[in-house]
Protein backbone atom coordinates (compact mmCIF):
# COMPACT_ATOMS: atom_id res chain seq x y z
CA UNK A 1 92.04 75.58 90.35
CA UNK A 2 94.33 76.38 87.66
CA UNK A 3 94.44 74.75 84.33
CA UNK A 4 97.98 74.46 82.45
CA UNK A 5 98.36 73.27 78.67
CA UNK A 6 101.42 71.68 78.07
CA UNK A 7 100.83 71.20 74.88
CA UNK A 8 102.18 67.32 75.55
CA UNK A 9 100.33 64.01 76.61
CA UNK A 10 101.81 62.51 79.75
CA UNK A 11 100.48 59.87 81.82
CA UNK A 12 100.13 60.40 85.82
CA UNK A 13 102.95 57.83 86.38
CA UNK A 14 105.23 59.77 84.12
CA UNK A 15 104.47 63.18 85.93
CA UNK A 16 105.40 61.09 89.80
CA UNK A 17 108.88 59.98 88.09
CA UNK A 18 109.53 63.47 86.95
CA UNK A 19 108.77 64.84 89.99
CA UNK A 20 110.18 61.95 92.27
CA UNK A 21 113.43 62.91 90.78
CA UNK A 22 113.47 66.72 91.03
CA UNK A 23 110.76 68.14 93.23
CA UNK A 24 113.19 67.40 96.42
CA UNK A 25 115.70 68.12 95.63
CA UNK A 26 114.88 71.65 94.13
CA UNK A 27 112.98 72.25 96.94
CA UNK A 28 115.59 71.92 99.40
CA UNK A 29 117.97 73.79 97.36
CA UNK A 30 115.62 76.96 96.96
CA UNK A 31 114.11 76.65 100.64
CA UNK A 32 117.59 75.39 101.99
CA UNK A 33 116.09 73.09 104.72
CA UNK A 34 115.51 69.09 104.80
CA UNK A 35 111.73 69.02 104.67
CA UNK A 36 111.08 66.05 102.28
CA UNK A 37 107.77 66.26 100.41
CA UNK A 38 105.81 63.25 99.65
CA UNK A 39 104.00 62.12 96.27
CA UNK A 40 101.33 59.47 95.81
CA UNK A 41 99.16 59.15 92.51
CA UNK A 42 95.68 59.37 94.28
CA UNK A 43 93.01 57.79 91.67
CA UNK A 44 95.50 59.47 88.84
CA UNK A 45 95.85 62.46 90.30
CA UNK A 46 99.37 63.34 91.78
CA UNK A 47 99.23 64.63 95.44
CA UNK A 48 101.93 66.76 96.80
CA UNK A 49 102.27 66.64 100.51
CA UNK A 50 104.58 66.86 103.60
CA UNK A 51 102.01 64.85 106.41
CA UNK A 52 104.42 66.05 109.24
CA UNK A 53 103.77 69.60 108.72
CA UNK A 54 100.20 69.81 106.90
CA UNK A 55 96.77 67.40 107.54
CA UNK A 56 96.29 68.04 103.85
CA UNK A 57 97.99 67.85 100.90
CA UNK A 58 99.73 71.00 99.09
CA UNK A 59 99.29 70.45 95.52
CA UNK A 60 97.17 67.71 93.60
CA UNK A 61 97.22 67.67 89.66
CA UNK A 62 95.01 65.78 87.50
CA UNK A 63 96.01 65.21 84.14
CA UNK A 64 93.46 65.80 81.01
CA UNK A 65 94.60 65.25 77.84
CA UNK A 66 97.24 67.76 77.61
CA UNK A 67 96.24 69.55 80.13
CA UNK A 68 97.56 69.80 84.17
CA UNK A 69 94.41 70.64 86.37
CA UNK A 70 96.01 72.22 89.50
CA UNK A 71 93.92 72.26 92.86
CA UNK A 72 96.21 74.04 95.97
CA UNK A 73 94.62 73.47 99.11
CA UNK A 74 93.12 76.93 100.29
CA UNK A 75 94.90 76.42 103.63
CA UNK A 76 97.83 76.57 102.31
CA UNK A 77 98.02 79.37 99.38
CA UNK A 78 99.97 81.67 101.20
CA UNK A 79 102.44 78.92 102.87
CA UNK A 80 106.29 79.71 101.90
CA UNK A 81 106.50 75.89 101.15
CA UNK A 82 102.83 75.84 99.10
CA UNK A 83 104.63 78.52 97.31
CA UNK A 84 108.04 77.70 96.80
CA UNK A 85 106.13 74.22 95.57
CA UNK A 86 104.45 76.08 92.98
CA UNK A 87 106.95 78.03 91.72
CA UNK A 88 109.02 74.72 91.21
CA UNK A 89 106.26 73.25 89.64
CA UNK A 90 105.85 75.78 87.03
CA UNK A 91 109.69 75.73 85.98
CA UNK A 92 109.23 71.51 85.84
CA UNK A 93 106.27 72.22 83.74
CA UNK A 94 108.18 74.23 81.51
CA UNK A 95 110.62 71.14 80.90
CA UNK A 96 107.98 69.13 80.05
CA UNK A 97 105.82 70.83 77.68
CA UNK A 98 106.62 70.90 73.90
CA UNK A 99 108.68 73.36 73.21
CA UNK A 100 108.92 74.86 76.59
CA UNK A 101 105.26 76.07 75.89
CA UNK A 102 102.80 76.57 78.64
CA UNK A 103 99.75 77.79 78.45
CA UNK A 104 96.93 79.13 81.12
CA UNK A 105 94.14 77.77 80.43
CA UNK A 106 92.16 78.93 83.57
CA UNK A 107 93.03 80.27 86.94
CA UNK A 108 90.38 81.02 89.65
């Protein structure tokens, strides 16, 4: 799990908007293919997932406070998709924090 401060309160349903309108299409710009990822807020926790490809999801992030608890699925970590997610993630993160300020909180 890694733990992100964003130094910003958000609410689950504002982080699926946010991503519902970039994730995509970021992804298939940096990957250059048509795999469409899907998001559902699981119990307020966003899951990031492509079911045709994977049985489980890539990316699920609670939201705490200001904080972004991410859990990757350990099948996954070294996936060029898992990754490619991630790295989109963290740039999106970046938009959304105050300031542009991110902070690690944990990673393990």
């Amino acid at each position: 799990m890694k733990i992100l401060n964003i130094h910003k309160t958000i609410t689950p349903d504002q982080l699926l908007n946010v991503l519902q309108q970039k994730l995509n299409l970021l992804f298939r710009q940096q990957r250059q293919t048509d795999i469409s990822l899907v998001y559902e807020n699981k119990d307020g926790a966003i899951e990031i997932s492509q079911p045709d490809l994977y049985e489980k999801f890539l990316v699920s992030i609670a939201i705490k406070g200001q904080e972004l608890l991410i859990t990757r699925t350990a099948d996954y970590i070294d996936d060029v998709n898992a990754l490619t997610v991630e790295s989109i993630l963290n740039e999106i993160f970046a938009e959304l924090a105050d300031d542009g300020k991110v902070t690690l909180v944990l990673e393990g």
